[in-house]
C-alpha atoms as a PDB file:
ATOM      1  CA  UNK A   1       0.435  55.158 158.511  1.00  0.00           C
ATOM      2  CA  UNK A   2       2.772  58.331 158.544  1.00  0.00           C
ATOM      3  CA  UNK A   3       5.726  58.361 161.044  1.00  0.00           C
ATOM      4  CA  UNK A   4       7.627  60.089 162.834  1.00  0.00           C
ATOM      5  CA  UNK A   5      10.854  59.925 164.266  1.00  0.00           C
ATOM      6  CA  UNK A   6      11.043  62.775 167.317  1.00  0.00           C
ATOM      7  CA  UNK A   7      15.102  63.056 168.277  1.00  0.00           C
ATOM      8  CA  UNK A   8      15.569  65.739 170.873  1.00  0.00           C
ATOM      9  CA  UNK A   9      17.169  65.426 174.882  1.00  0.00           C
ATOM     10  CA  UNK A  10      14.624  67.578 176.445  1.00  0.00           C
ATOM     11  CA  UNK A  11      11.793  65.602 177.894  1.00  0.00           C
ATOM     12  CA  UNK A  12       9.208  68.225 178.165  1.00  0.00           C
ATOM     13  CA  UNK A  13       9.604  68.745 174.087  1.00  0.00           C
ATOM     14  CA  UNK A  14       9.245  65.365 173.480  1.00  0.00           C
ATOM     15  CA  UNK A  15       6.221  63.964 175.167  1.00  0.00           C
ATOM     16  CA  UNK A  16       4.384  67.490 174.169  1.00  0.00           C
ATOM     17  CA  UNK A  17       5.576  67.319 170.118  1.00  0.00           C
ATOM     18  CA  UNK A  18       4.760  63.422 170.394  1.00  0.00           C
ATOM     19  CA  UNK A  19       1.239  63.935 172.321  1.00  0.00           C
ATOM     20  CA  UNK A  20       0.386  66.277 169.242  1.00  0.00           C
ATOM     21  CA  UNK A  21       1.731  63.795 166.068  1.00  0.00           C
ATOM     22  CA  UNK A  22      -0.540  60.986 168.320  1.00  0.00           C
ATOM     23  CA  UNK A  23      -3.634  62.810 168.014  1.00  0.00           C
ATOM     24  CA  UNK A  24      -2.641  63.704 163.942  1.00  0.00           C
ATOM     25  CA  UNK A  25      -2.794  59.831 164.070  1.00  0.00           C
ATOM     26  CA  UNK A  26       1.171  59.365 163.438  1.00  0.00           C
ATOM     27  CA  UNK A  27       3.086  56.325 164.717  1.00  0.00           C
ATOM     28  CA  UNK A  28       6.058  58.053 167.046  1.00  0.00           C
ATOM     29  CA  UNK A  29       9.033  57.369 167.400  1.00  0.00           C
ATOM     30  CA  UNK A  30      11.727  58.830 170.146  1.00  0.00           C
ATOM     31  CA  UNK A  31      15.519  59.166 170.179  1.00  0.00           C
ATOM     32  CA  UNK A  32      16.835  61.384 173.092  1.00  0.00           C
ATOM     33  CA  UNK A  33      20.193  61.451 170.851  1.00  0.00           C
ATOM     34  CA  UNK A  34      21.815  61.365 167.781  1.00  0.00           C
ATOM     35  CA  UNK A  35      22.981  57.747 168.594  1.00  0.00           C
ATOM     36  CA  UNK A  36      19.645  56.356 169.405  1.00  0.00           C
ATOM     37  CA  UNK A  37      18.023  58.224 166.621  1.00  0.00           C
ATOM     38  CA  UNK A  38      19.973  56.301 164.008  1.00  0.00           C
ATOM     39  CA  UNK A  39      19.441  52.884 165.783  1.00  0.00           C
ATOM     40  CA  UNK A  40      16.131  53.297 165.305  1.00  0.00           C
ATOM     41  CA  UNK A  41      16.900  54.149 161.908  1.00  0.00           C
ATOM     42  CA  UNK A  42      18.155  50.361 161.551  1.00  0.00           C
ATOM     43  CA  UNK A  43      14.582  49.129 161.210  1.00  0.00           C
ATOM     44  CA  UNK A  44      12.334  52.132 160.947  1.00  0.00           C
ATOM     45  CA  UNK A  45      11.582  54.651 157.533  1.00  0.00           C
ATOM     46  CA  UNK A  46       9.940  57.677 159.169  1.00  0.00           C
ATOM     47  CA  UNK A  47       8.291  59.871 156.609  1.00  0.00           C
ATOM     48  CA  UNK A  48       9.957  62.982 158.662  1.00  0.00           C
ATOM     49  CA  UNK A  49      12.498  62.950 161.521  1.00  0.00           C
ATOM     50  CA  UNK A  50      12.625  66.264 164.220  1.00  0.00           C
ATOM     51  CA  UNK A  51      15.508  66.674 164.973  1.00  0.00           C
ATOM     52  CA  UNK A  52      17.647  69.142 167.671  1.00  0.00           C
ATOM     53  CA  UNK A  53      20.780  69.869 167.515  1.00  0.00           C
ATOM     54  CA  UNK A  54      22.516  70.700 171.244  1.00  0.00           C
ATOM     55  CA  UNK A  55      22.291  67.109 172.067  1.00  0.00           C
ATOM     56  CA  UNK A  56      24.711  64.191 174.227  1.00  0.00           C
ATOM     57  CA  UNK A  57      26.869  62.045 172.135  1.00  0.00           C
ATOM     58  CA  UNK A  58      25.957  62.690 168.529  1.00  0.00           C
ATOM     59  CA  UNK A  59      24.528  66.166 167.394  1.00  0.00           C
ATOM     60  CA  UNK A  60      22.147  67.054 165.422  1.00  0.00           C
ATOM     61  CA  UNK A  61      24.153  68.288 162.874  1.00  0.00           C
ATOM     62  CA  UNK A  62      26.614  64.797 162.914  1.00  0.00           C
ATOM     63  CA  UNK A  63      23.064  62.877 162.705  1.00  0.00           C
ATOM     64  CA  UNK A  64      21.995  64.611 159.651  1.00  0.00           C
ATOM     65  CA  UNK A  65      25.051  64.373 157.877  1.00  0.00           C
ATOM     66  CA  UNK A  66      24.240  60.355 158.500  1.00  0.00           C
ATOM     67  CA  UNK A  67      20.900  60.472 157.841  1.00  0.00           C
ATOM     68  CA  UNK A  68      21.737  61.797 153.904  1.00  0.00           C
ATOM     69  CA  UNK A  69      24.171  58.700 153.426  1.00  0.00           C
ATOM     70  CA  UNK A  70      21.846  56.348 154.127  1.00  0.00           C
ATOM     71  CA  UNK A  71      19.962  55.624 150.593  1.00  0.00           C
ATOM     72  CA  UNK A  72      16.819  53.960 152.464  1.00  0.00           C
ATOM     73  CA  UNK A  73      16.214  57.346 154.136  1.00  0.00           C
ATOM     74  CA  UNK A  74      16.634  59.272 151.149  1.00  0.00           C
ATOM     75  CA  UNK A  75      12.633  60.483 150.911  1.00  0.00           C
ATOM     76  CA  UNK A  76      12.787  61.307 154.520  1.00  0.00           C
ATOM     77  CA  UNK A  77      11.957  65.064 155.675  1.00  0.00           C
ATOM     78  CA  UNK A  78      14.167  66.636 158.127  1.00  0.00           C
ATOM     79  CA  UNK A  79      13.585  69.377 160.491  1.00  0.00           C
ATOM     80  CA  UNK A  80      15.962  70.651 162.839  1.00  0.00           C
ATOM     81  CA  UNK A  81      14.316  72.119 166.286  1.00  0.00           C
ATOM     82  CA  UNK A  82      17.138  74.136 167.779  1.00  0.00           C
ATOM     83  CA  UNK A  83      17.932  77.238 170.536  1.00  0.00           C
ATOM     84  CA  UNK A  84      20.432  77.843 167.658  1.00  0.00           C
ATOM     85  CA  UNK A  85      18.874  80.946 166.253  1.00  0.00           C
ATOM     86  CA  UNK A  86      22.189  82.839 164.518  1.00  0.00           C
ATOM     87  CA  UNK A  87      21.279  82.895 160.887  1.00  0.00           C
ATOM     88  CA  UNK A  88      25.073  80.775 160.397  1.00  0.00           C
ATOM     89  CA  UNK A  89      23.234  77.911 162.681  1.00  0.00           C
ATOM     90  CA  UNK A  90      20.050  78.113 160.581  1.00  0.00           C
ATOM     91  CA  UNK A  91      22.435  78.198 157.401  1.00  0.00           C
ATOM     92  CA  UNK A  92      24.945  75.020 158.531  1.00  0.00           C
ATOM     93  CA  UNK A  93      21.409  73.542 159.107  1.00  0.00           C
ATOM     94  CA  UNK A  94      19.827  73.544 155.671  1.00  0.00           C
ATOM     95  CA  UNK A  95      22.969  73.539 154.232  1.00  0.00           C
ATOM     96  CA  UNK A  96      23.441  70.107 156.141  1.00  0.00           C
ATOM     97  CA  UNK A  97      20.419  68.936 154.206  1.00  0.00           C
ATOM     98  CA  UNK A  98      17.173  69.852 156.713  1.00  0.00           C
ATOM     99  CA  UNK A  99      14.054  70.679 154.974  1.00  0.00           C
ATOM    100  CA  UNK A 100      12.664  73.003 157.458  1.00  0.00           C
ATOM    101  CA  UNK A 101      14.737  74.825 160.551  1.00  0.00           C
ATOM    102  CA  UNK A 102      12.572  75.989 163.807  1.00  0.00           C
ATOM    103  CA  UNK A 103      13.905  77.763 166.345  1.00  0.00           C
ATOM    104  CA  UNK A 104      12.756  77.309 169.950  1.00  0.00           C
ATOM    105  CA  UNK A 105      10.548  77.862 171.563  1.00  0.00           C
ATOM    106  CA  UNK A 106       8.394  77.116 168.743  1.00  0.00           C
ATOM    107  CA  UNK A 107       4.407  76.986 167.710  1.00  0.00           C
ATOM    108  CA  UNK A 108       3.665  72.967 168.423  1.00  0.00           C
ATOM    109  CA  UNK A 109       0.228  73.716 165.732  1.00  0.00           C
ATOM    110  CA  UNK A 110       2.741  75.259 163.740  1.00  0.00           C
ATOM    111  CA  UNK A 111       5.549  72.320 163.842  1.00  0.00           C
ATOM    112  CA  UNK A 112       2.861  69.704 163.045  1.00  0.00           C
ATOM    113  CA  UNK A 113       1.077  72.185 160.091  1.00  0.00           C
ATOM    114  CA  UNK A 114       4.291  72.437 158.231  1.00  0.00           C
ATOM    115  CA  UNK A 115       5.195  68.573 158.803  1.00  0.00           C
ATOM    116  CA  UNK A 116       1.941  67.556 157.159  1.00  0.00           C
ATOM    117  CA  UNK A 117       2.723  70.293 154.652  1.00  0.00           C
ATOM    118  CA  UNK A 118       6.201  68.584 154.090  1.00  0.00           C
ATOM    119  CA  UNK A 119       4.689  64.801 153.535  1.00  0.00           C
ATOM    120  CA  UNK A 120       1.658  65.370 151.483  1.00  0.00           C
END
């Protein structure tokens, strides 16, 4: 089964993004931070991770840089979903190592047609 890990602090994005990878038949995961996201990283391989970056405790960009050092996550798609819209956020973003970079608010169809995209 494809997973997904969903890592963001707003709870309105979260149960809508993880309503839609449900019905795409994806297991879901959810991290409201940087911290929880890589405890669930312990024991879980998602296949992509969403992941904002204005969060509490660890940021988005701190979890990424964690998420590339990790050798069992290597395979794993990232996206960052951020209000962080300069073109220097969306750079330190990719540069970081995402796969993807979405702005909000985004498409939700067009968030789970590029993470299929990314995994197939």
């Amino acid at each position: 089964m494809r997973k997904i890990l969903i890592v963001d602090d707003e709870p309105n994005i979260v149960m809508t993004l993880e309503y839609a990878f449900k019905k795409k038949n994806f297991e879901v995961y959810i991290a409201r931070d940087g911290s929880e996201a890589l405890e669930i990283l312990k024991t879980k391989t998602p296949n992509v991770i969403l992941l904002d970056i204005m969060m509490p405790e660890v940021d988005g960009y701190q979890t990424i840089e964690l998420i590339k050092k990790n050798k069992a996550l290597k395979n794993t798609k990232v996206i960052f979903l951020s209000a962080k819209s300069k073109s220097s956020d969306v750079e330190k973003g990719l540069q970081l190592g995402a796969d993807k970079y979405f702005t909000k608010p985004f498409s939700i169809r067009k968030i789970v047609n590029e993470v299929e995209e990314l995994i197939h």
